[in-house]
C-alpha atoms as a PDB file:
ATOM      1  CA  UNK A   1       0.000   0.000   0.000  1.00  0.00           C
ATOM      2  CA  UNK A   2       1.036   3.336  -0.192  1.00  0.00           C
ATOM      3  CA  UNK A   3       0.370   4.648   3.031  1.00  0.00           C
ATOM      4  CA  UNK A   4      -0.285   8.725   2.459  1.00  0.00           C
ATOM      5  CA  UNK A   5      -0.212  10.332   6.032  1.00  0.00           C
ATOM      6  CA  UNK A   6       0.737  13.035   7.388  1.00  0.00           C
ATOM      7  CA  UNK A   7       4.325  12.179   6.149  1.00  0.00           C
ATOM      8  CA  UNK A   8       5.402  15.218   3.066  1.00  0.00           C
ATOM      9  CA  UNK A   9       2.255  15.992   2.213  1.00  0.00           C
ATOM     10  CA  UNK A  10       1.684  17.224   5.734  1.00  0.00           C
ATOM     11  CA  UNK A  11       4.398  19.129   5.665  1.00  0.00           C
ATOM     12  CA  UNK A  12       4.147  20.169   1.823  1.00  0.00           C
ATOM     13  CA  UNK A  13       1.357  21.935   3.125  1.00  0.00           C
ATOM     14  CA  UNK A  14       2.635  23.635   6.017  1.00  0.00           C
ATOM     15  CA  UNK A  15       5.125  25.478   3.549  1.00  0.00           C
ATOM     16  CA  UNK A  16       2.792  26.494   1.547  1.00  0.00           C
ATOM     17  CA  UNK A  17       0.366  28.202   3.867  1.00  0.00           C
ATOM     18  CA  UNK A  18       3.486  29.399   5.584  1.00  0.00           C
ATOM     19  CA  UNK A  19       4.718  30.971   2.245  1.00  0.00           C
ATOM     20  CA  UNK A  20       1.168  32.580   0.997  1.00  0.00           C
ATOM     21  CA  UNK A  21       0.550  33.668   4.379  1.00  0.00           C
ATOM     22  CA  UNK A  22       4.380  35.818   4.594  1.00  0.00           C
ATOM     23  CA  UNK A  23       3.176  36.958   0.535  1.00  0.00           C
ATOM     24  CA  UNK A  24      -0.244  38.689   1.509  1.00  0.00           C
ATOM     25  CA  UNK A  25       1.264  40.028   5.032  1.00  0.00           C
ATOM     26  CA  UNK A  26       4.252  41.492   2.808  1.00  0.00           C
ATOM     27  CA  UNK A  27       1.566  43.088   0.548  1.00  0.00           C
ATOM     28  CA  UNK A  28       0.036  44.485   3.183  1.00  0.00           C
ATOM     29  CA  UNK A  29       2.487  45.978   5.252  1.00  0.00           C
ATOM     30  CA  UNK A  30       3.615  47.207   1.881  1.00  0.00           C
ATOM     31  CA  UNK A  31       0.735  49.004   1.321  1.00  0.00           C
ATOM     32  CA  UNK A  32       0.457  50.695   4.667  1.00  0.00           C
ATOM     33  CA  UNK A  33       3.557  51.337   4.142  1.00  0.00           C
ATOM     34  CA  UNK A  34       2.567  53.488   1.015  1.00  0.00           C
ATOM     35  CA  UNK A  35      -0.312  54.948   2.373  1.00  0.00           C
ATOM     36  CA  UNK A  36       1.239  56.173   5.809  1.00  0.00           C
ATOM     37  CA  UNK A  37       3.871  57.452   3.547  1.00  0.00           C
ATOM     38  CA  UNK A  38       1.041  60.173   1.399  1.00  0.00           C
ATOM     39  CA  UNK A  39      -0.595  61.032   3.948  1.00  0.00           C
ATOM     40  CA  UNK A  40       2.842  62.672   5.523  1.00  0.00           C
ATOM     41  CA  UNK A  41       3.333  64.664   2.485  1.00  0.00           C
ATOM     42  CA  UNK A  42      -0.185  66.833   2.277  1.00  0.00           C
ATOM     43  CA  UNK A  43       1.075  70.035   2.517  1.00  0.00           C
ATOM     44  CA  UNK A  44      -0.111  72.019   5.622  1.00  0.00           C
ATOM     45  CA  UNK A  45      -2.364  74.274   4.392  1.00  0.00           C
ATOM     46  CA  UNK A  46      -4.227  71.556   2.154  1.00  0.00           C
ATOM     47  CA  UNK A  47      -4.047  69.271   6.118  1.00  0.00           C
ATOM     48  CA  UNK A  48      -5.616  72.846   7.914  1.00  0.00           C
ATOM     49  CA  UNK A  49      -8.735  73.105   5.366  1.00  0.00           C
ATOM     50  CA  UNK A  50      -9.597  69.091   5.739  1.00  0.00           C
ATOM     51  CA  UNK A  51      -9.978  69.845   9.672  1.00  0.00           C
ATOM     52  CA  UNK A  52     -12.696  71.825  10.515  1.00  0.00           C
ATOM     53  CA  UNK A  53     -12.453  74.931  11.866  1.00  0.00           C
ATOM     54  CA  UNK A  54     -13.083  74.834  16.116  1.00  0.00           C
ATOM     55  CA  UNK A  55     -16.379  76.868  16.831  1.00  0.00           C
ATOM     56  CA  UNK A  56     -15.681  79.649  19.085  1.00  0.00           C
ATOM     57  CA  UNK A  57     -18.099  80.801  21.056  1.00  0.00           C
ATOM     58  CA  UNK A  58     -17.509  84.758  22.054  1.00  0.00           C
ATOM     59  CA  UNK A  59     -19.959  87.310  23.572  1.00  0.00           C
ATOM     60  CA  UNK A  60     -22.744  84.977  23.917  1.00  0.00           C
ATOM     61  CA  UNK A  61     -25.402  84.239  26.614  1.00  0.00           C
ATOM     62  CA  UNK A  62     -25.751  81.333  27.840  1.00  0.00           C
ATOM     63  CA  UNK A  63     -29.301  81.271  26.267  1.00  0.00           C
ATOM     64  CA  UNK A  64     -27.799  81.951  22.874  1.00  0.00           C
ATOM     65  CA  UNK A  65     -25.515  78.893  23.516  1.00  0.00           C
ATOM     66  CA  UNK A  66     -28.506  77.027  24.650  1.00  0.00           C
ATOM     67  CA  UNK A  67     -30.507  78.062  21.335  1.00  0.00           C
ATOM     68  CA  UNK A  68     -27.486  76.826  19.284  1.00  0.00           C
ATOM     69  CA  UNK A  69     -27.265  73.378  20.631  1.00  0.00           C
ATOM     70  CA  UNK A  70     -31.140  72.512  20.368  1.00  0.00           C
ATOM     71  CA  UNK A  71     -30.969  74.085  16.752  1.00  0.00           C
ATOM     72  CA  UNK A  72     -27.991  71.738  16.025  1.00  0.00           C
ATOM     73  CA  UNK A  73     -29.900  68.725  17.392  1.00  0.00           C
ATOM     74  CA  UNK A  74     -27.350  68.016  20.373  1.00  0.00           C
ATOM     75  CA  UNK A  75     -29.881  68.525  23.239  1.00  0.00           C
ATOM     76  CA  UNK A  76     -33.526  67.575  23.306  1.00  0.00           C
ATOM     77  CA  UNK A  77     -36.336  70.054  24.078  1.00  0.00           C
ATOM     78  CA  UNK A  78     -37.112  68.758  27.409  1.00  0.00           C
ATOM     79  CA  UNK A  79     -32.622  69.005  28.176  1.00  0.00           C
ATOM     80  CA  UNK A  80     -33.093  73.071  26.550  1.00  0.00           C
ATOM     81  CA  UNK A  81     -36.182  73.653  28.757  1.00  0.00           C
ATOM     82  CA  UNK A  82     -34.600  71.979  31.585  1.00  0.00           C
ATOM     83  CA  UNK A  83     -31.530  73.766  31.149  1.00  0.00           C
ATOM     84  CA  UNK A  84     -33.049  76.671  30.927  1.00  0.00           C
ATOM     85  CA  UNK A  85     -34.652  76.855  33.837  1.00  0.00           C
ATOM     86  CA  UNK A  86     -31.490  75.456  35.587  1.00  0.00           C
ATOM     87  CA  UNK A  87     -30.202  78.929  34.679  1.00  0.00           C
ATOM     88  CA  UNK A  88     -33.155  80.828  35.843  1.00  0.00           C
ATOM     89  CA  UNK A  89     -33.999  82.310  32.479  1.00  0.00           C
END
């Protein structure tokens, strides 16, 4: 008989996973490699216009800030009305 077992096949196929497995994590890290490497060279004022700008918020009441954030949606009407009262306005 022949007797196939985990003799060189087994190990045949050991290699080869071992081998594809070092090709697609050396195309990878190649890759990242490339991308991490653009992403250094945007110049600065092209990096300062894809950040947006911090909102300041100067000479305002503290109702005006109150208005803002229920217009923008980051408070509810029952958090502005509770606020509000909070402050006593």
């Amino acid at each position: 008989m022949m007797g196939f077992g985990m003799g060189m096949l087994g190990l045949g196929a050991l290699v080869m996973i071992a081998f594809w497995v070092l090709v697609i994590g050396g195309a990878v890290w190649l890759v990242m490699t490339l991308v991490r490497g653009n992403q250094s060279s945007i110049p600065a004022n092209q990096a300062q216009a894809l950040t947006p700008a911090p909102t300041t918020v100067s000479n305002s009441t503290p109702l005006d800030i109150l208005k803002t954030r229920y217009a923008k949606g980051e408070i509810t009407k029952e958090q502005f009305e509770e606020m509000r009262r909070d402050l006593g306005l």
